[in-house]
Protein backbone atom coordinates (compact mmCIF):
# COMPACT_ATOMS: atom_id res chain seq x y z
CA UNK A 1 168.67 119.80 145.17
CA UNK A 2 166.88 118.79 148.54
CA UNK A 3 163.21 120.19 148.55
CA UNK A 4 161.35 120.14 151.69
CA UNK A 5 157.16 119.04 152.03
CA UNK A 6 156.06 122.42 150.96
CA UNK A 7 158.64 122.74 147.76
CA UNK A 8 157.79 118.97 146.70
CA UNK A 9 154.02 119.47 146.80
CA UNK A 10 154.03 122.74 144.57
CA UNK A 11 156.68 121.24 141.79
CA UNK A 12 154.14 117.89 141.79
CA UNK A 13 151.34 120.15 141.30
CA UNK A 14 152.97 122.23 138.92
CA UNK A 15 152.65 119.40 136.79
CA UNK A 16 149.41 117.46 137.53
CA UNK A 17 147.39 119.39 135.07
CA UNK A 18 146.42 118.48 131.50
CA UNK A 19 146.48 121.67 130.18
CA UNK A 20 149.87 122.32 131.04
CA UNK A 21 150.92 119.20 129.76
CA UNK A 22 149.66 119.96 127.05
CA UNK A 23 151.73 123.68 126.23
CA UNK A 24 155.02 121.83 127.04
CA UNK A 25 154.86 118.84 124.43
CA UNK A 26 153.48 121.96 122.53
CA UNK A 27 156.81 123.97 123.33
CA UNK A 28 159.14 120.68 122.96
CA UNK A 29 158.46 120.81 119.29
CA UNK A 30 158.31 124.16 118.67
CA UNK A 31 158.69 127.45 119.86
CA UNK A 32 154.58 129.31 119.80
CA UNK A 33 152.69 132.61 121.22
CA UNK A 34 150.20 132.64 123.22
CA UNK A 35 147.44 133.66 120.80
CA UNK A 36 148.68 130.33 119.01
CA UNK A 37 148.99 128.55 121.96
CA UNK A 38 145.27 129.35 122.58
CA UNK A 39 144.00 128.78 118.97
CA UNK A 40 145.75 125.42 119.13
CA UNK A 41 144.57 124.36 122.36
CA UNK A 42 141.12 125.53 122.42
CA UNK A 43 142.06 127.26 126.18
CA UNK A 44 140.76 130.86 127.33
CA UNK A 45 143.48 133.07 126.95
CA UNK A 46 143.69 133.91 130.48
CA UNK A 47 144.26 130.91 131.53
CA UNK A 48 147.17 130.06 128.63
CA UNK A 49 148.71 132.81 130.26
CA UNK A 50 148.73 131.98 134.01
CA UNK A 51 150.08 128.61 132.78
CA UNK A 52 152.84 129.97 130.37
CA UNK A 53 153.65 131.90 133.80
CA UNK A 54 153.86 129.56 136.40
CA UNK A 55 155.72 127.50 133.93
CA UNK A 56 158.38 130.08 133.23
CA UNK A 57 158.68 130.34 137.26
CA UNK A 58 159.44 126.54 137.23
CA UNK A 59 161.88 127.46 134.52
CA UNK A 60 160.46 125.14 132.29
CA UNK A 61 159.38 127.44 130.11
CA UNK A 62 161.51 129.95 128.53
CA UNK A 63 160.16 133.17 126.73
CA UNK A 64 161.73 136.17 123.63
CA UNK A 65 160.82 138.49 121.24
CA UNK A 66 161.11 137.72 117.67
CA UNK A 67 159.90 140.25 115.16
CA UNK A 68 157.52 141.91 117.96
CA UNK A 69 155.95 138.54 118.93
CA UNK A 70 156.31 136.92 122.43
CA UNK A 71 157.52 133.32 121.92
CA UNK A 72 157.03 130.67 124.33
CA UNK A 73 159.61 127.56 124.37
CA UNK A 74 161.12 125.04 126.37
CA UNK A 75 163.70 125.76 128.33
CA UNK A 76 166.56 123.44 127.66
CA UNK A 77 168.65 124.36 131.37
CA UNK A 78 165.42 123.06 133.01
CA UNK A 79 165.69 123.04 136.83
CA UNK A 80 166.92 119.78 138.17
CA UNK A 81 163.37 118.64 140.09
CA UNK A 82 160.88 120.28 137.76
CA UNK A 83 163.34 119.04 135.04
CA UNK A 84 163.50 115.53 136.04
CA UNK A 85 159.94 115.09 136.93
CA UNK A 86 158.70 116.28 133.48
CA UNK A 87 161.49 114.25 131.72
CA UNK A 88 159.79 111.13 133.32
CA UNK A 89 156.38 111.91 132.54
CA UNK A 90 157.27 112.78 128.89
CA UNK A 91 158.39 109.74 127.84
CA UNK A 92 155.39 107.93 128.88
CA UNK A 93 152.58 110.63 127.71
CA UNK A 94 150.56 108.73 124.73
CA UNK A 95 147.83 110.74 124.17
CA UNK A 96 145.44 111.74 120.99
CA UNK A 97 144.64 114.67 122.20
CA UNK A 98 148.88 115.52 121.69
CA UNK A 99 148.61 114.34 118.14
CA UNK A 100 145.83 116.71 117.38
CA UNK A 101 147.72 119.99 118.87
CA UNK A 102 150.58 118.77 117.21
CA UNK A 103 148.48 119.31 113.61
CA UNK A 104 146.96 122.73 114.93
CA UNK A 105 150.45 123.82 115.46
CA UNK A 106 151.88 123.00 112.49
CA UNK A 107 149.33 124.58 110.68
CA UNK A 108 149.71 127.95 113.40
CA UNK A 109 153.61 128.04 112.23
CA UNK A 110 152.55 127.47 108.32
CA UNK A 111 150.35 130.58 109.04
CA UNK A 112 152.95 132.83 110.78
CA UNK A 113 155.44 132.29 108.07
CA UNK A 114 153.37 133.65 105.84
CA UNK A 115 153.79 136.92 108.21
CA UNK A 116 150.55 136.96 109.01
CA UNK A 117 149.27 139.11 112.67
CA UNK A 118 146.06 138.16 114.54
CA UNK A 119 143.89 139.83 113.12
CA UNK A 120 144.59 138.79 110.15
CA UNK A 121 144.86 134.93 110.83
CA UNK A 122 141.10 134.74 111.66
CA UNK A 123 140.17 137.03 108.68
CA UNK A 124 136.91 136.43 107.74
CA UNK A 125 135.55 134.59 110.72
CA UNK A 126 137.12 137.62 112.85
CA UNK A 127 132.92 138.13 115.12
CA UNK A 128 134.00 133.97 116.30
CA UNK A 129 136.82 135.00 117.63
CA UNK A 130 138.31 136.26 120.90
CA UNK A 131 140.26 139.44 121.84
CA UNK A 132 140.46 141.61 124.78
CA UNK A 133 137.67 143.85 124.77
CA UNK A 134 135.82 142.99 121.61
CA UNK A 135 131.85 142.18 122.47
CA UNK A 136 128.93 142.68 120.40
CA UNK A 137 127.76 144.57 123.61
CA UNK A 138 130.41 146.95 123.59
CA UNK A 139 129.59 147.78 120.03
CA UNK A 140 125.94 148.03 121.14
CA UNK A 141 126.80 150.45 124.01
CA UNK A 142 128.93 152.80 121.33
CA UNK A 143 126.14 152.49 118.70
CA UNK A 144 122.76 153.20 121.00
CA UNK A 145 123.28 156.75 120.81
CA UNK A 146 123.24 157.14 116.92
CA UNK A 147 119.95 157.91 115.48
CA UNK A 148 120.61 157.29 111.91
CA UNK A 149 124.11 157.63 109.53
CA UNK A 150 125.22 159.63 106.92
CA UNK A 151 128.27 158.90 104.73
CA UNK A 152 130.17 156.94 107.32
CA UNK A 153 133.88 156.07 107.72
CA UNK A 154 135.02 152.83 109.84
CA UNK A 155 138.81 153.24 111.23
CA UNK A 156 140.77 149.89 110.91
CA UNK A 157 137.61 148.10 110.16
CA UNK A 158 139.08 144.89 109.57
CA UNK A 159 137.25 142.39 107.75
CA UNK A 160 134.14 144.27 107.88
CA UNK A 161 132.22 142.96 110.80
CA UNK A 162 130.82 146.68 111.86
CA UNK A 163 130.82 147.60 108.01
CA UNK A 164 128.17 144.81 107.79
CA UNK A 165 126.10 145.59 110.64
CA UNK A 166 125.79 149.41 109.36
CA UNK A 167 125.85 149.85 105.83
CA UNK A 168 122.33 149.12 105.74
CA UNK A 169 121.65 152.42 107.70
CA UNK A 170 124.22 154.63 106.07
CA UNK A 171 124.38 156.37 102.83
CA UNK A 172 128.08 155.32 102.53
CA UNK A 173 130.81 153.38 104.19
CA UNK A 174 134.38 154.14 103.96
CA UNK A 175 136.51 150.64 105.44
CA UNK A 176 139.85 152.25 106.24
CA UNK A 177 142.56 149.25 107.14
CA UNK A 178 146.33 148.94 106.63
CA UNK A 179 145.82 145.18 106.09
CA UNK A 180 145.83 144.44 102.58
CA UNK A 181 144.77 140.59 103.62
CA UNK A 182 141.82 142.50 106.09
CA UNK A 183 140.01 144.66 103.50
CA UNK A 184 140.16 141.58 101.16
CA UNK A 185 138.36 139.82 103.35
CA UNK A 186 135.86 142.75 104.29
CA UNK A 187 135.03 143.08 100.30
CA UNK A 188 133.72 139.46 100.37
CA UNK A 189 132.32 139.81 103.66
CA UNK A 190 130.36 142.84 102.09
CA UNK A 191 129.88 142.33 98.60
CA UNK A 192 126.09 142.74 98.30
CA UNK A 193 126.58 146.50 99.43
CA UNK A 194 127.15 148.77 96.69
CA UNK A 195 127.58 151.69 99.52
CA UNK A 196 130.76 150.34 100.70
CA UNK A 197 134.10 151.00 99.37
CA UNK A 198 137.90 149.73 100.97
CA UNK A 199 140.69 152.39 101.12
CA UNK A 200 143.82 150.43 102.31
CA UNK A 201 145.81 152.71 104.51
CA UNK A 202 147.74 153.33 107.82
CA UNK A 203 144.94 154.94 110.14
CA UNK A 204 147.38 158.02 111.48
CA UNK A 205 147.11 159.18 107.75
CA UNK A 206 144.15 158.12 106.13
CA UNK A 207 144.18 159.58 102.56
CA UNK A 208 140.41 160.89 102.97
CA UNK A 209 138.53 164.07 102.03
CA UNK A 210 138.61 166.40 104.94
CA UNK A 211 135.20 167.83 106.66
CA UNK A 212 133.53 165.34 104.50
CA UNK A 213 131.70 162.73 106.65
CA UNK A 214 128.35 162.50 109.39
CA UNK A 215 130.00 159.76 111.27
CA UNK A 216 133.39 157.92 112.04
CA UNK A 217 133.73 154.75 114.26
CA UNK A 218 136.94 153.92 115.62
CA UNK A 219 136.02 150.31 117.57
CA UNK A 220 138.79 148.81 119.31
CA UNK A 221 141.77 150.02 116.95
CA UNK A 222 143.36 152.46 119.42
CA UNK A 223 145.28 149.33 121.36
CA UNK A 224 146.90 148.88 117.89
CA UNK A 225 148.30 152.75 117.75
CA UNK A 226 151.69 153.92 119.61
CA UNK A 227 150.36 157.23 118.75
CA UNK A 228 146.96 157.49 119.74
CA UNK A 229 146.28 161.29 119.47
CA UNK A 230 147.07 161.16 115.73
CA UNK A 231 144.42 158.66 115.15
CA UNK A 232 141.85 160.80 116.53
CA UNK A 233 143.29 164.00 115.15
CA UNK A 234 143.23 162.15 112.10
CA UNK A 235 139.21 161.00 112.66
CA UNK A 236 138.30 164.81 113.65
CA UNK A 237 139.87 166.04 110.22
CA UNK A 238 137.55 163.77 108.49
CA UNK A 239 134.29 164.89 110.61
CA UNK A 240 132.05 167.88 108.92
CA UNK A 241 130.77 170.30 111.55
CA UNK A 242 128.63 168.49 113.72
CA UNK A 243 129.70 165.05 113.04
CA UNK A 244 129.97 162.50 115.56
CA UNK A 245 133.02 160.18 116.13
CA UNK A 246 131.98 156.91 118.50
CA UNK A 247 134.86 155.23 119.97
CA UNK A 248 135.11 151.68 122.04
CA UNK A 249 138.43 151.15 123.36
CA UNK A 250 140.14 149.17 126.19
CA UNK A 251 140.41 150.29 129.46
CA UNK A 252 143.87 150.74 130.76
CA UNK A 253 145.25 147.63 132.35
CA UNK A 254 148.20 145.91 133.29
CA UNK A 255 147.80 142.64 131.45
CA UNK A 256 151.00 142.53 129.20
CA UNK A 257 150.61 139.09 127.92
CA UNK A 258 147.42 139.56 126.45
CA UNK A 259 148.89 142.57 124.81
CA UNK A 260 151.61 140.61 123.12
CA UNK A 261 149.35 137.63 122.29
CA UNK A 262 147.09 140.03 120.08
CA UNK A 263 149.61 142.34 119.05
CA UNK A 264 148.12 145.61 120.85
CA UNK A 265 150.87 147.92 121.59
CA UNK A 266 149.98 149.28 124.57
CA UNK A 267 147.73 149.06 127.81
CA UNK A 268 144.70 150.99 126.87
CA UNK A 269 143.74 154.19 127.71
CA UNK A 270 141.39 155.62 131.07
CA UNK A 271 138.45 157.75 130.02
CA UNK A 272 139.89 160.97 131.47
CA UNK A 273 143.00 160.46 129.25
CA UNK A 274 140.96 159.50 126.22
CA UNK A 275 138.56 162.24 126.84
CA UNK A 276 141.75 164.63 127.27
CA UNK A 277 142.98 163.42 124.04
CA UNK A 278 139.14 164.02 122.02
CA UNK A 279 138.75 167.84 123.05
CA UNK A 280 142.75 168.14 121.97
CA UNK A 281 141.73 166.74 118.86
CA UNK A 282 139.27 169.67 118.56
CA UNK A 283 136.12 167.18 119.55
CA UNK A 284 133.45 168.62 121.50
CA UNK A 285 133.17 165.16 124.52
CA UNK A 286 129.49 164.29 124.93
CA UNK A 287 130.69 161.02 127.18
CA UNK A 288 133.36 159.03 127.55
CA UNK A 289 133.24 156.48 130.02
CA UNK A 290 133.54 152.51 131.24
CA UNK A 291 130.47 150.74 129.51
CA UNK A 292 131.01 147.05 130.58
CA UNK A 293 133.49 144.89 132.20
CA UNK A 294 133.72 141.33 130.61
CA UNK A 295 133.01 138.51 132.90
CA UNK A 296 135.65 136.54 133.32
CA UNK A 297 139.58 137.02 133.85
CA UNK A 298 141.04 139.30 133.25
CA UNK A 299 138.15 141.15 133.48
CA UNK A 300 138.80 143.73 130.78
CA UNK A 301 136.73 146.51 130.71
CA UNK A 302 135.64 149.06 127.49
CA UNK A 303 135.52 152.11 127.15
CA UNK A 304 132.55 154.02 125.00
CA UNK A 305 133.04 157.26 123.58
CA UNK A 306 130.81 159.91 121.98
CA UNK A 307 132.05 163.06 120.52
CA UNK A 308 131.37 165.52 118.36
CA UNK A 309 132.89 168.24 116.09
């Protein structure tokens, strides 16, 4: 294959940067996401995925779908430039740095065997973490309205991080999560509360009292739902008159990878669909809008909701 100034330069480039280095001895050994691929490398997720995709243009990188996962490997027909040149720089890369994402990844595949999603791989540490749209100022934007809470109910709380920061102002707190590995971890993230209790359960049918509840949160769970409406149909059953239901959720966008790497299962929702979906729930809308726009790529932006029944 003859490549002319313009072709040469971009395949050299391709591969004079660490970081992508770095993913394909990753991929050599063993086939990764890119959530993993960012855990083990320490990278911001955007950029793990412009790599991952400039690689698979090189055809260096190859990608499937394994159990609803997005794994990255090499690509063993590798284009014969691109091939080559990596072939020679591989067998001469001695670096520390490789031995240490070589441990991370091990321990990333120990963890996924176990069947273990995102969320629950970074149970219990889940506030240190990154994932599209999750910011303690989002929360802050969906909580400034609320005065003061009742007997409370937090939809797919996880392992408890908004449970914590509001069971000191409610009379009760419901944690509703489908994660058995989650709520374990939210009971010993909250164990001084005795207002808290764990129901484990799939949020579309959440085996709660109806009409019985002030407040219900749903933060950041609706990327997780193929079925959307029923989550909030569910939430309004659970509201009594006048209750309020505070929502943050993702913008729509059109950033697929990130979807995959944290297991969402769709592109977010706009605010005139998510308000369309509240007042078919039954919800009286008292604002539903974008609330902030993180700063750097991909720039997701979130969604705060107030509604009420």
């Amino acid at each position: 294959m003859n490549l002319n100034f313009a072709e040469s330069t971009t395949q050299l480039r391709l591969l004079a940067d660490s970081s992508r280095l770095r993913l394909l001895l990753l991929l050599e050994e063993q086939e990764l996401t890119a959530a993993e691929l960012t855990e083990i490398t320490g990278l911001a997720q955007s950029r793990v995925s412009t790599h991952l995709a400039r690689l698979k243009q090189a055809h260096l990188v190859t990608q499937r779908r394994s159990a609803g996962a997005a794994l990255y490997g090499i690509n063993k027909t590798q284009s014969a430039f691109a091939g080559a040149l990596w072939q020679l720089l591989r067998e001469r890369i001695d670096d520390r740095q490789s031995e240490l994402d070589q441990e991370r990844a091990a321990q990333a595949v120990r963890a996924r065997s176990r069947g273990q999603t995102w969320a629950e791989s970074v149970a219990g540490r889940m506030e240190l973490q990154y994932s599209p749209g999750r910011s303690w100022e989002a929360t802050a934007r969906a909580l400034i309205s609320l005065l003061k809470l009742g007997d409370t109910v937090d939809i797919a709380a996880g392992d408890g991080v908004l449970a914590e920061l509001i069971a000191g102002h409610a009379r009760s707190v419901t944690c509703v999560d489908i994660s058995a590995t989650l709520i374990a971890a939210a009971r010993k993230r909250l164990h001084a509360y005795q207002n808290v209790r764990f129901v484990e359960a799939d949020m579309h049918d959440i085996p709660l009292k109806s009409a019985n509840y002030e407040q219900v949160f749903i933060m950041h769970a609706l990327a997780y739902s193929q079925k959307p409406q029923q989550v909030l149909k569910e939430a309004a059953r659970l509201l009594r008159p006048g209750g309020r239901l505070v929502i943050a959720a993702l913008n729509q966008h059109a950033h697929k990878v990130a979807m995959e790497a944290y297991d969402h299962v769709n592109l977010g929702l706009t605010p005139a669909v998510l308000s369309r979906m509240l007042q078919t729930a039954g919800l009286k809308v008292d604002s539903c809008q974008v609330s902030s726009r993180e700063p750097r790529p991909p720039y997701f932006e979130v969604i705060s909701a107030l509604a009420r029944k």
